[in-house]
N, C-alpha and C. Protein backbone atom coordinates (compact mmCIF):
# COMPACT_ATOMS: atom_id res chain seq x y z
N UNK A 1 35.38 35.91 -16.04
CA UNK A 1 35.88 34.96 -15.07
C UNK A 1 35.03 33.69 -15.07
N UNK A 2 33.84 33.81 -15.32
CA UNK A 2 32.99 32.51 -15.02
C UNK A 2 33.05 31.93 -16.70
N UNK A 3 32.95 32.48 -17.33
CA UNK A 3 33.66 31.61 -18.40
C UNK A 3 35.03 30.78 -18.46
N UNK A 4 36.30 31.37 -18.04
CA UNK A 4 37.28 30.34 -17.48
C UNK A 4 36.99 29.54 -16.84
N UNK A 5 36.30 29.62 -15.80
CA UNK A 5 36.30 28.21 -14.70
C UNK A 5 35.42 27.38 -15.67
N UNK A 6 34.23 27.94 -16.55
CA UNK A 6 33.82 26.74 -17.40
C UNK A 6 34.33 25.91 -18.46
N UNK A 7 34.77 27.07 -18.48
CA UNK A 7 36.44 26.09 -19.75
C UNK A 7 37.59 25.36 -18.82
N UNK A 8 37.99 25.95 -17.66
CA UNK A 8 38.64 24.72 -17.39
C UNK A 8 37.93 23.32 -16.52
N UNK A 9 36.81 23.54 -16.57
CA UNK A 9 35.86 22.13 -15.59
C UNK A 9 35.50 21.52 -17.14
N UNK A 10 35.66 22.50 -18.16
CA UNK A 10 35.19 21.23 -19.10
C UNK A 10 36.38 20.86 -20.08
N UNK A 11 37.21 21.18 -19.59
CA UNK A 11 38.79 21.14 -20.70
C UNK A 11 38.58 19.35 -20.73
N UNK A 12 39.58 18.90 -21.52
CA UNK A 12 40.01 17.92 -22.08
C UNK A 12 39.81 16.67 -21.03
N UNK A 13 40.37 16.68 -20.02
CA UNK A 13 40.69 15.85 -18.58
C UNK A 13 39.61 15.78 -17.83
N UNK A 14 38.48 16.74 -17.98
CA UNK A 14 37.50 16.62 -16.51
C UNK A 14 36.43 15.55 -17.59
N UNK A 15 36.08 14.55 -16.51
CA UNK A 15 34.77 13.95 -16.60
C UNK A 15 33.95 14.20 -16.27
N UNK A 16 32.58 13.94 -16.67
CA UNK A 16 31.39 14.21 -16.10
C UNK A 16 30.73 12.39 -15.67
N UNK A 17 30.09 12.08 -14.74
CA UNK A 17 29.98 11.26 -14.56
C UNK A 17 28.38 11.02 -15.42
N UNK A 18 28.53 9.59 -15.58
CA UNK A 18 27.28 9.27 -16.72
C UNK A 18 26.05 9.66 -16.16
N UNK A 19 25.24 10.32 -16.93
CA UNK A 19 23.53 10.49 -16.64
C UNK A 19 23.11 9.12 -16.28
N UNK A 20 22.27 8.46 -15.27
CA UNK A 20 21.47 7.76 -14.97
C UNK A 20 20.09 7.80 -15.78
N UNK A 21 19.87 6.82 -16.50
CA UNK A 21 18.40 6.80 -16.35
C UNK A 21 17.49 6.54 -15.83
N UNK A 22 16.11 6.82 -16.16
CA UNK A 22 15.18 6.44 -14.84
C UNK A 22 14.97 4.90 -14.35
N UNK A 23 15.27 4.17 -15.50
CA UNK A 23 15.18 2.53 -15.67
C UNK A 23 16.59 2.06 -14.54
N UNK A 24 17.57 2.69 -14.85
CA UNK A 24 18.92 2.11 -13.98
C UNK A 24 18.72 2.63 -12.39
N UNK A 25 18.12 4.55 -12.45
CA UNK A 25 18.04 4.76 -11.02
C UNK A 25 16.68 3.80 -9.79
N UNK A 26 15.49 2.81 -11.36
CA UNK A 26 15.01 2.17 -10.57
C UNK A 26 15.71 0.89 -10.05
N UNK A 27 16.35 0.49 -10.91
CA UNK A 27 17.26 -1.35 -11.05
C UNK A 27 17.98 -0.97 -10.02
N UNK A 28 18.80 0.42 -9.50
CA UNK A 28 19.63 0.67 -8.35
C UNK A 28 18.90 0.49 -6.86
N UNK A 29 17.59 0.75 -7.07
CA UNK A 29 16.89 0.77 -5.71
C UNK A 29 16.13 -0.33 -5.52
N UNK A 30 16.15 -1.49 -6.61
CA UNK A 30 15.31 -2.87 -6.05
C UNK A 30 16.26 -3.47 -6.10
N UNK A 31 17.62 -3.00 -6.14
CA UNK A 31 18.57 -4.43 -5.85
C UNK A 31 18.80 -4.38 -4.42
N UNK A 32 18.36 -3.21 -4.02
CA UNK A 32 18.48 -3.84 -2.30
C UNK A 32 17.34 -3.90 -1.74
N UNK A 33 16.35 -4.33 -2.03
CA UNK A 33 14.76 -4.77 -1.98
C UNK A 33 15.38 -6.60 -1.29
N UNK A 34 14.47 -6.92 -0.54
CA UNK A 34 14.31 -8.11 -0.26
C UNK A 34 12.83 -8.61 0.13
N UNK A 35 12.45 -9.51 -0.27
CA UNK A 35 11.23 -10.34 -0.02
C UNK A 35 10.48 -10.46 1.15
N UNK A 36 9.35 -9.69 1.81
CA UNK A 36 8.67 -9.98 2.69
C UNK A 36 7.11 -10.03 2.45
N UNK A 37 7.25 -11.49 2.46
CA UNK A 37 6.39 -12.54 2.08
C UNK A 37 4.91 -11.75 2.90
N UNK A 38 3.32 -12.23 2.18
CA UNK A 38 2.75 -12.27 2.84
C UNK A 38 1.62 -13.40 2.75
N UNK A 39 1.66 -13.98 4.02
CA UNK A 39 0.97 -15.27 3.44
C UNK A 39 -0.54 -15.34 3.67
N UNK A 40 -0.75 -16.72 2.70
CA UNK A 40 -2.50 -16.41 2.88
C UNK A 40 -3.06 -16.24 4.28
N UNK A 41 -2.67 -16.69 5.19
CA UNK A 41 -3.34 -16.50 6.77
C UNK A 41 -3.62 -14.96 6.64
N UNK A 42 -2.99 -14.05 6.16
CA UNK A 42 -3.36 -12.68 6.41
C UNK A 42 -4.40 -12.38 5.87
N UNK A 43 -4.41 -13.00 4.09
CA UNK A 43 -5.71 -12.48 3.15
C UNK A 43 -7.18 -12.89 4.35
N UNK A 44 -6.70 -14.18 4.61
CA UNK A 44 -7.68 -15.11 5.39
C UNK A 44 -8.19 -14.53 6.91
N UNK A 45 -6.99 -13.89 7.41
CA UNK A 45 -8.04 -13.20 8.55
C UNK A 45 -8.75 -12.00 7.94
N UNK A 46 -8.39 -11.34 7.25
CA UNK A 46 -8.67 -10.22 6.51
C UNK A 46 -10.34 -10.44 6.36
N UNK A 47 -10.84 -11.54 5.39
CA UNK A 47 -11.62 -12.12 5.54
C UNK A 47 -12.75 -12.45 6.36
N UNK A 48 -12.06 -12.90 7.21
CA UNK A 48 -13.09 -13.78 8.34
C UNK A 48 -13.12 -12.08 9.14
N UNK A 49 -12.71 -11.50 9.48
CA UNK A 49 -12.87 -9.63 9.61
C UNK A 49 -14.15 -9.18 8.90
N UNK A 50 -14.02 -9.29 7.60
CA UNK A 50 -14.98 -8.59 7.00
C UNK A 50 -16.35 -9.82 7.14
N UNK A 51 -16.18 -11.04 7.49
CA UNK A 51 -17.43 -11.68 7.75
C UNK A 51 -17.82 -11.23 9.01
N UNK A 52 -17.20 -10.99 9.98
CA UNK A 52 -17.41 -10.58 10.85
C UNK A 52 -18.38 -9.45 11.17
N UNK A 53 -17.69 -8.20 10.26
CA UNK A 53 -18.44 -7.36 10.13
C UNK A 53 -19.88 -7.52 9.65
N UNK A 54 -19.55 -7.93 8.52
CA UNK A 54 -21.17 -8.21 7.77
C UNK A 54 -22.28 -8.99 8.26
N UNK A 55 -21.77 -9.66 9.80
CA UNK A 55 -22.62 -10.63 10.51
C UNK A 55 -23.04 -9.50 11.53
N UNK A 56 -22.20 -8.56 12.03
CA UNK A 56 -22.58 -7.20 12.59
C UNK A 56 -23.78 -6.38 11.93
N UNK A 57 -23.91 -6.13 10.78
CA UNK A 57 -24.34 -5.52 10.09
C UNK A 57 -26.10 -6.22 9.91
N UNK A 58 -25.85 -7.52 9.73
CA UNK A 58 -27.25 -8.18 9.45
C UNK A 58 -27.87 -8.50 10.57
N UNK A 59 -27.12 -8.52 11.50
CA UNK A 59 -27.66 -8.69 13.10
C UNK A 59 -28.38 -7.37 13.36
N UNK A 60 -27.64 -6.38 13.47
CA UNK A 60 -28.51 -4.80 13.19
C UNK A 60 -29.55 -4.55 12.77
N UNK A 61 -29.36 -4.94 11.67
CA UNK A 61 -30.89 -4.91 10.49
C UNK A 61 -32.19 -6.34 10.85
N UNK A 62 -31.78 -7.23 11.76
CA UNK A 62 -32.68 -7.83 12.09
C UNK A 62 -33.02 -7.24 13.11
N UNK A 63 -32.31 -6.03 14.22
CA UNK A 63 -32.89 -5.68 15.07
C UNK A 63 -33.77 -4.55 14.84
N UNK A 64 -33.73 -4.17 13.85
CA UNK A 64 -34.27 -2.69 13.49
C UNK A 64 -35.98 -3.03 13.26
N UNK A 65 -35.77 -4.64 12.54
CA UNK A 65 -37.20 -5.09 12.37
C UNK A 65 -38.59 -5.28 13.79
N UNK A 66 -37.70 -5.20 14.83
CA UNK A 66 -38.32 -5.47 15.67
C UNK A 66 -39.34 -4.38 16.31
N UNK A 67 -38.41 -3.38 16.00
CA UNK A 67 -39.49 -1.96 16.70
C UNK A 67 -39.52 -1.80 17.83
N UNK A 68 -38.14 -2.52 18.68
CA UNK A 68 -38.49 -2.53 19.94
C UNK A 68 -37.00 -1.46 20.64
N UNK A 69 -36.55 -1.29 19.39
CA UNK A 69 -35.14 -0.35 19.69
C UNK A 69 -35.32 1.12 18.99
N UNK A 70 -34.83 2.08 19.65
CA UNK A 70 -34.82 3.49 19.09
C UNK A 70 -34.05 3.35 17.13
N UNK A 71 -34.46 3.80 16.19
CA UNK A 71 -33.95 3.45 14.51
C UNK A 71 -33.21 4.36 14.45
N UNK A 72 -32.73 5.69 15.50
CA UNK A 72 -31.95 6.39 15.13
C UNK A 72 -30.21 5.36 15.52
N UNK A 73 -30.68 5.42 16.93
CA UNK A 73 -29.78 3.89 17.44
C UNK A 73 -29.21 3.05 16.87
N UNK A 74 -30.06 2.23 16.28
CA UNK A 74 -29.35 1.03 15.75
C UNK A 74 -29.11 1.74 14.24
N UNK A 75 -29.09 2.79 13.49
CA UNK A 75 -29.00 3.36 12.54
C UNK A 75 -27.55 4.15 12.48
N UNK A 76 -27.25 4.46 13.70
CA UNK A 76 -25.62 5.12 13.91
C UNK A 76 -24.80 3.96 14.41
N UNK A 77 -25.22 2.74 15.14
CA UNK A 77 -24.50 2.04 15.29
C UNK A 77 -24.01 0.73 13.86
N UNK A 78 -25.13 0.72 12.95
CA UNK A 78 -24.84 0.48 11.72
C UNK A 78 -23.64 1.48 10.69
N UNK A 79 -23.97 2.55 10.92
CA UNK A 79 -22.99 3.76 10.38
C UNK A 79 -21.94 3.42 11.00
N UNK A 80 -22.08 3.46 12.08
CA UNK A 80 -20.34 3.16 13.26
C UNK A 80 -19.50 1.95 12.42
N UNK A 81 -20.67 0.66 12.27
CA UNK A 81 -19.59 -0.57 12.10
C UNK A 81 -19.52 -0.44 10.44
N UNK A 82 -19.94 0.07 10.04
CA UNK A 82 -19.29 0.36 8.51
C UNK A 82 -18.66 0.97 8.15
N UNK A 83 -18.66 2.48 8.63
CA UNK A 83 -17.24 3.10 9.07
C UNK A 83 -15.82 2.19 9.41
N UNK A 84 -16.62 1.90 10.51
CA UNK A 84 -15.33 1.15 11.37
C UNK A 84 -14.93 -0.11 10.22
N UNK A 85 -15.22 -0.76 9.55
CA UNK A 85 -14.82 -1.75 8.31
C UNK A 85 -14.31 -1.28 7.22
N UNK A 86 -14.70 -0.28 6.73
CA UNK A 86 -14.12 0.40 5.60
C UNK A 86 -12.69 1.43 6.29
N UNK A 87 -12.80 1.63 7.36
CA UNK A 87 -11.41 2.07 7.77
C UNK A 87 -10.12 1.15 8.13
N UNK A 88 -10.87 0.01 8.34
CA UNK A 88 -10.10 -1.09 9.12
C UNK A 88 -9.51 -1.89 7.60
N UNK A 89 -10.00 -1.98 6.25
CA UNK A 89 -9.98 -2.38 5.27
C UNK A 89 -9.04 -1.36 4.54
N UNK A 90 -9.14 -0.50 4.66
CA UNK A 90 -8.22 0.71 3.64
C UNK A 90 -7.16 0.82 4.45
N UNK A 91 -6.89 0.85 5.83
CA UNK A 91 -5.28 0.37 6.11
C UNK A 91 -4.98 -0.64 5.94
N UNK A 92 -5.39 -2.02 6.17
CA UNK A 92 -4.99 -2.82 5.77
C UNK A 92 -4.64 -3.30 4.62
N UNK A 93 -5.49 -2.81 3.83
CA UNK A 93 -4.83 -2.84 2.31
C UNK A 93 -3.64 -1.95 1.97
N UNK A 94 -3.67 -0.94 2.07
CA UNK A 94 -2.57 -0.07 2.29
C UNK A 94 -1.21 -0.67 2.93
N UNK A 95 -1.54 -1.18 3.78
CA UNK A 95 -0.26 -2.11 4.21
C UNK A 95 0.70 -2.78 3.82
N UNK A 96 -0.82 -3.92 2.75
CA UNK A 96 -0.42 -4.78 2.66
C UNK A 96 -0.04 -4.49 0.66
N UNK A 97 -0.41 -3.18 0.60
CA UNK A 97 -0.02 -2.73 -1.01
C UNK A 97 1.43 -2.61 -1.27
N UNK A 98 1.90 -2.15 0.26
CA UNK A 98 3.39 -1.68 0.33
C UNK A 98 4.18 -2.90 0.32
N UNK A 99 3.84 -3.76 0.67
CA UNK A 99 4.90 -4.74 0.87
C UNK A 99 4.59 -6.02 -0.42
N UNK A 100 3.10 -5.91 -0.93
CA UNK A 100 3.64 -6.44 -2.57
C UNK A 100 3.96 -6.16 -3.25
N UNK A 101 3.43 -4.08 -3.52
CA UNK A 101 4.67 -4.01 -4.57
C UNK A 101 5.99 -3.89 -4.34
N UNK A 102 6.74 -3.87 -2.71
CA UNK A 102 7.85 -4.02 -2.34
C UNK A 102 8.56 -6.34 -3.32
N UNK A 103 7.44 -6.84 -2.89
CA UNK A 103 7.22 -7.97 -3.83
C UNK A 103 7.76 -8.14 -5.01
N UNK A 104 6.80 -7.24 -5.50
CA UNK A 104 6.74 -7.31 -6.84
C UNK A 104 7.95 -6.67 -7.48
N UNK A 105 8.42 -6.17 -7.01
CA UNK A 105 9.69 -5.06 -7.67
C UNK A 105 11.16 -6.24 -7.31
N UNK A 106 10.83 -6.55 -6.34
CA UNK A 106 11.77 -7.84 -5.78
C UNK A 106 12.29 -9.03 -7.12
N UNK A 107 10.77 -9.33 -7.38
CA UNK A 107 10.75 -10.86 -8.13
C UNK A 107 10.46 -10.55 -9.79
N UNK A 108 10.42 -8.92 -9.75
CA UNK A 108 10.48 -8.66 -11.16
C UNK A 108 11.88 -8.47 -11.71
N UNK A 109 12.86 -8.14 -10.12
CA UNK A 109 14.15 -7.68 -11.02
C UNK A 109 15.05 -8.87 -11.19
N UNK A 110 14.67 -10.01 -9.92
CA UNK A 110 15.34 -11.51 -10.41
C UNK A 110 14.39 -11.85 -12.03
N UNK A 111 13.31 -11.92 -12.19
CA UNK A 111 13.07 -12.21 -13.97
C UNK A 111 14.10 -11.63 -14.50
N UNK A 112 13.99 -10.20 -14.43
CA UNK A 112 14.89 -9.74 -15.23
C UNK A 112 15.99 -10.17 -15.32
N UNK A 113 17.17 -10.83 -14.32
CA UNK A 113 18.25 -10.88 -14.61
C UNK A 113 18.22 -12.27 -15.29
């Protein structure tokens, strides 16, 4: 019995619809991609963030010179704001990864056409 039904799904008349390749099932999913821009003001606060931090950081280490603060202290609160920068930096990049190569897939498939 399961041989008939395979002979008649593949008799003369039935189609199979075309295999996709991986190149067309990508060209299918960036044609409805659209452009969201990110402009330098973002790289730029991004920036002035991480100066921020690093003015945190050297402020610390000038206090440590003093001897007048506990070194375990200003030693976890150094740990804290570097933590806290390298976390604040890896989402934000992450963010901002998604939406260039959302970009990039955008303005690669207008080249292409």
């Amino acid at each position: 019995m399961a041989t008939e039904d395979l002979n008649r799904s593949t008799s003369t008349g039935a189609t199979l619809p075309p295999l996709s390749s991986p190149l067309t099932r990508i060209a299918d999913i960036t044609e409805h991609l659209q452009p969201r821009p990110v402009g330098s003001r973002v790289y730029q606060a991004i920036a002035e963030l991480n100066s921020g931090f690093e003015k945190a950081i050297q402020h610390l280490r000038v206090l440590e010179q003093f001897n007048f603060f506990p070194a375990d202290v200003l030693t976890a609160w150094l740990n804290s704001v570097q933590y806290l920068q390298a976390e604040a930096n890896s989402h934000l990049l992450e963010l901002l990864d998604d939406r260039e190569m959302n970009n990039a897939a955008y303005y690669d498939r207008l080249c292409r056409q």
